[in-house]
N, C-alpha and C. Protein backbone atom coordinates (compact mmCIF):
# COMPACT_ATOMS: atom_id res chain seq x y z
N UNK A 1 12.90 -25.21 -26.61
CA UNK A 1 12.01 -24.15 -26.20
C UNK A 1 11.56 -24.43 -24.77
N UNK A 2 11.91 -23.40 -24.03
CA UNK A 2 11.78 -23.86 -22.65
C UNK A 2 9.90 -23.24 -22.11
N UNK A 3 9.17 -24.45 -21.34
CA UNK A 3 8.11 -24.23 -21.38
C UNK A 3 7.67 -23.38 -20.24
N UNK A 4 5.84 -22.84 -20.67
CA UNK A 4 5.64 -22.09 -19.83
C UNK A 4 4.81 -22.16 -18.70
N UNK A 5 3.81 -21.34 -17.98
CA UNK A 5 2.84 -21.37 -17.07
C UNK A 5 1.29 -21.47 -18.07
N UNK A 6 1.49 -20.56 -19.20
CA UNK A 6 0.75 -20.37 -19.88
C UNK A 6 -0.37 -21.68 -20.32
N UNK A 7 -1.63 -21.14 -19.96
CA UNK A 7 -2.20 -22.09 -20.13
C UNK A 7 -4.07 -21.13 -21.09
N UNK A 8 -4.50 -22.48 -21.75
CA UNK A 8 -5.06 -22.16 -22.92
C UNK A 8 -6.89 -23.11 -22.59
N UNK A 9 -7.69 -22.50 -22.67
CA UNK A 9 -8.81 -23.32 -22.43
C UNK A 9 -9.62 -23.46 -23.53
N UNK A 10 -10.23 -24.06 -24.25
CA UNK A 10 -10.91 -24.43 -25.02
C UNK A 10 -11.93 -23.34 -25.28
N UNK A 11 -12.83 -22.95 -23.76
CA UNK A 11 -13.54 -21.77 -24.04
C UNK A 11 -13.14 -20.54 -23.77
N UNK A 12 -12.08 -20.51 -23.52
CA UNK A 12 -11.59 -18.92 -23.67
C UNK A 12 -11.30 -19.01 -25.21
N UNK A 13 -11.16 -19.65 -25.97
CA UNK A 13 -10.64 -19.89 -27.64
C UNK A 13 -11.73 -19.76 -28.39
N UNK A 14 -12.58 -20.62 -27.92
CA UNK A 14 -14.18 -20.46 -28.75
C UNK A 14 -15.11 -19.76 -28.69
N UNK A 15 -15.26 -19.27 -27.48
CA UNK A 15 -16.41 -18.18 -27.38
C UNK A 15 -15.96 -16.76 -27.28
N UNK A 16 -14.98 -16.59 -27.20
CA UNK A 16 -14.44 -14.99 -27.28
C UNK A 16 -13.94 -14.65 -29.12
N UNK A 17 -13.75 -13.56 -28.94
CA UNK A 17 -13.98 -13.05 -30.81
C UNK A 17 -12.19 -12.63 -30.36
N UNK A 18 -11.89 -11.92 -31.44
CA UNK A 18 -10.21 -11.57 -31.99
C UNK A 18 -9.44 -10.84 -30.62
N UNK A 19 -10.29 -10.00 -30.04
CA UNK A 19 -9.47 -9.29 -29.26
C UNK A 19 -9.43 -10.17 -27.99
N UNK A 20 -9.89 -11.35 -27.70
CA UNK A 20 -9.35 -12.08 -26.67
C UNK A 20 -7.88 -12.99 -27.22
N UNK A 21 -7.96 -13.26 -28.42
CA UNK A 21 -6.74 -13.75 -29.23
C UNK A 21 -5.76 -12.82 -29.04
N UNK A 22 -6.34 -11.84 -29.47
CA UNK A 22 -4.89 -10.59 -28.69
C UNK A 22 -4.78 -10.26 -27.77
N UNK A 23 -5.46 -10.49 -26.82
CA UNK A 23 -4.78 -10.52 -24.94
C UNK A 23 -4.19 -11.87 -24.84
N UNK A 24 -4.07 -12.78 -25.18
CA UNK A 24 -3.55 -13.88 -25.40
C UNK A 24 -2.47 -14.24 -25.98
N UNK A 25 -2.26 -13.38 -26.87
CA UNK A 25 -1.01 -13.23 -27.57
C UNK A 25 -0.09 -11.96 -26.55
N UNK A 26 -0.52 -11.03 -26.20
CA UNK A 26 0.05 -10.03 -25.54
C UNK A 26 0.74 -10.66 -24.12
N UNK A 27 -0.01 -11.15 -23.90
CA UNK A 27 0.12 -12.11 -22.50
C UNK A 27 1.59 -12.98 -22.37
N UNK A 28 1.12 -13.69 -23.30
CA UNK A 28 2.45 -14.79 -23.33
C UNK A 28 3.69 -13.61 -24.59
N UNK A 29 3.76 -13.06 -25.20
CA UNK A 29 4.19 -12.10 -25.41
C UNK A 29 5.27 -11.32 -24.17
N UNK A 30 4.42 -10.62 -23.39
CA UNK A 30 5.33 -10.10 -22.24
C UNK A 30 5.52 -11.05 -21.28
N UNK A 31 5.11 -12.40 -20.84
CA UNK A 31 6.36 -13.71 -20.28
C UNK A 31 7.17 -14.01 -21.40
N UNK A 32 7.21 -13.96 -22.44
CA UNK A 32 8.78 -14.20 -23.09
C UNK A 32 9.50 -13.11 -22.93
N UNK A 33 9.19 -12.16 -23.05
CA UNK A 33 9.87 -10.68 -23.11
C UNK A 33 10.32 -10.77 -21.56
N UNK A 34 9.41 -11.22 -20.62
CA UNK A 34 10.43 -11.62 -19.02
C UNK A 34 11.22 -12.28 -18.97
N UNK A 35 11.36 -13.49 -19.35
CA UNK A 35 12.01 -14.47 -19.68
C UNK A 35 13.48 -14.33 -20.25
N UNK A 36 13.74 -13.01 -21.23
CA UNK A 36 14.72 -12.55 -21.52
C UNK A 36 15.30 -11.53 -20.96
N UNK A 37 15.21 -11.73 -19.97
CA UNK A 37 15.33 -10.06 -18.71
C UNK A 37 15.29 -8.45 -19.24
N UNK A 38 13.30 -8.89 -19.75
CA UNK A 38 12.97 -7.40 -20.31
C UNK A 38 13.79 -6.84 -21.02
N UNK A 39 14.57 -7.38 -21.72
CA UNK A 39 15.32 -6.45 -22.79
C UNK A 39 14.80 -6.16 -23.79
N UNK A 40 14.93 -5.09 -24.26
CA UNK A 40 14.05 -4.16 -25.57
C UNK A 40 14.33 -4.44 -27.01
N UNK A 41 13.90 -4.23 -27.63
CA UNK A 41 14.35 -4.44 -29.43
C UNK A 41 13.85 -5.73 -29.78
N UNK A 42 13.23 -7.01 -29.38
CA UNK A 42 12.26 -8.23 -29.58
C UNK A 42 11.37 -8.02 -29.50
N UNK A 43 10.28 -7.01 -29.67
CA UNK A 43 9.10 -7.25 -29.31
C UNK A 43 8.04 -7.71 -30.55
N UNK A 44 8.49 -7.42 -31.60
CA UNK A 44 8.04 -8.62 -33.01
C UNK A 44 8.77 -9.85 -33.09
N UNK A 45 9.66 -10.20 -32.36
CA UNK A 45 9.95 -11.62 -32.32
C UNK A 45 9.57 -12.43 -31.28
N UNK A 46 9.06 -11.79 -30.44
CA UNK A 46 8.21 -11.86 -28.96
C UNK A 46 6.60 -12.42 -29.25
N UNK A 47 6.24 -11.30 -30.25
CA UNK A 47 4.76 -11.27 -30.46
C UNK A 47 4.72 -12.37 -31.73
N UNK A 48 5.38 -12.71 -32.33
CA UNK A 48 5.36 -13.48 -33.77
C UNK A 48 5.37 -14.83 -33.06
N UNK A 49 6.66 -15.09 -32.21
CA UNK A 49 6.61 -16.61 -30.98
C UNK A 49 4.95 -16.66 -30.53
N UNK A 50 4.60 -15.68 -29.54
CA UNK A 50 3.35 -15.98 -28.55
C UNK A 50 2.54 -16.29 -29.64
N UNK A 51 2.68 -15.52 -30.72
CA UNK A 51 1.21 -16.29 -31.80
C UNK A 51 1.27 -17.09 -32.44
N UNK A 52 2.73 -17.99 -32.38
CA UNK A 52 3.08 -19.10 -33.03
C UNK A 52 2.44 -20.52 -31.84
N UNK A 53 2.95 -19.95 -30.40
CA UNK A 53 2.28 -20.99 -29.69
C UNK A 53 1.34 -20.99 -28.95
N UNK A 54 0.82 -19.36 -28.82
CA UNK A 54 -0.88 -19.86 -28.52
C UNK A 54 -2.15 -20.27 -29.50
N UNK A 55 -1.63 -20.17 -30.95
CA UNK A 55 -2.45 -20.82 -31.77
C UNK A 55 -2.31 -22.18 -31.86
N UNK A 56 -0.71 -22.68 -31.86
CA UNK A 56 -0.60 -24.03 -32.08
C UNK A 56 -1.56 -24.87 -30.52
N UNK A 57 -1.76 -24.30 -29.30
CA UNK A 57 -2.39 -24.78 -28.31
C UNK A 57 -3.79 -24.39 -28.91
N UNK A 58 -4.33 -23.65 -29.65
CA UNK A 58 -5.81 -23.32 -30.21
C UNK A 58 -6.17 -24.90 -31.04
N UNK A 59 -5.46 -25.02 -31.64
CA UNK A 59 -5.64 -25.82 -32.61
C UNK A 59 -5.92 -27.64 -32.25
N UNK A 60 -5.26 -27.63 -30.92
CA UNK A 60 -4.99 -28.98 -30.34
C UNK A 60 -6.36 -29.88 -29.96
């Protein structure tokens, strides 16, 4: 898994409620979706990844 820019702060995680989790997920979401030169038809395998590894960085 090739890594990213994406970066995760402790209080952007804790003090913001769900919909900062989902700009967060959206975020790193559309850099993978760049990453694959914007090609269409991934965007639940896009969004299922970003929330696989911006939680696993939540959790750390």
């Amino acid at each position: 898994m090739a890594k990213t820019s994406f970066k995760l702060t402790k209080s952007s995680s804790t003090t913001s409620g769900s919909s900062d989790l989902n700009s967060l997920i959206a975020k790193k979401a559309y850099e993978l979706f760049e990453k694959r030169g914007k090609q269409s038809g991934r965007a639940m395998d896009d969004w299922l990844e970003a929330e696989r590894i911006v939680k696993s960085k939540m959790s750390r």
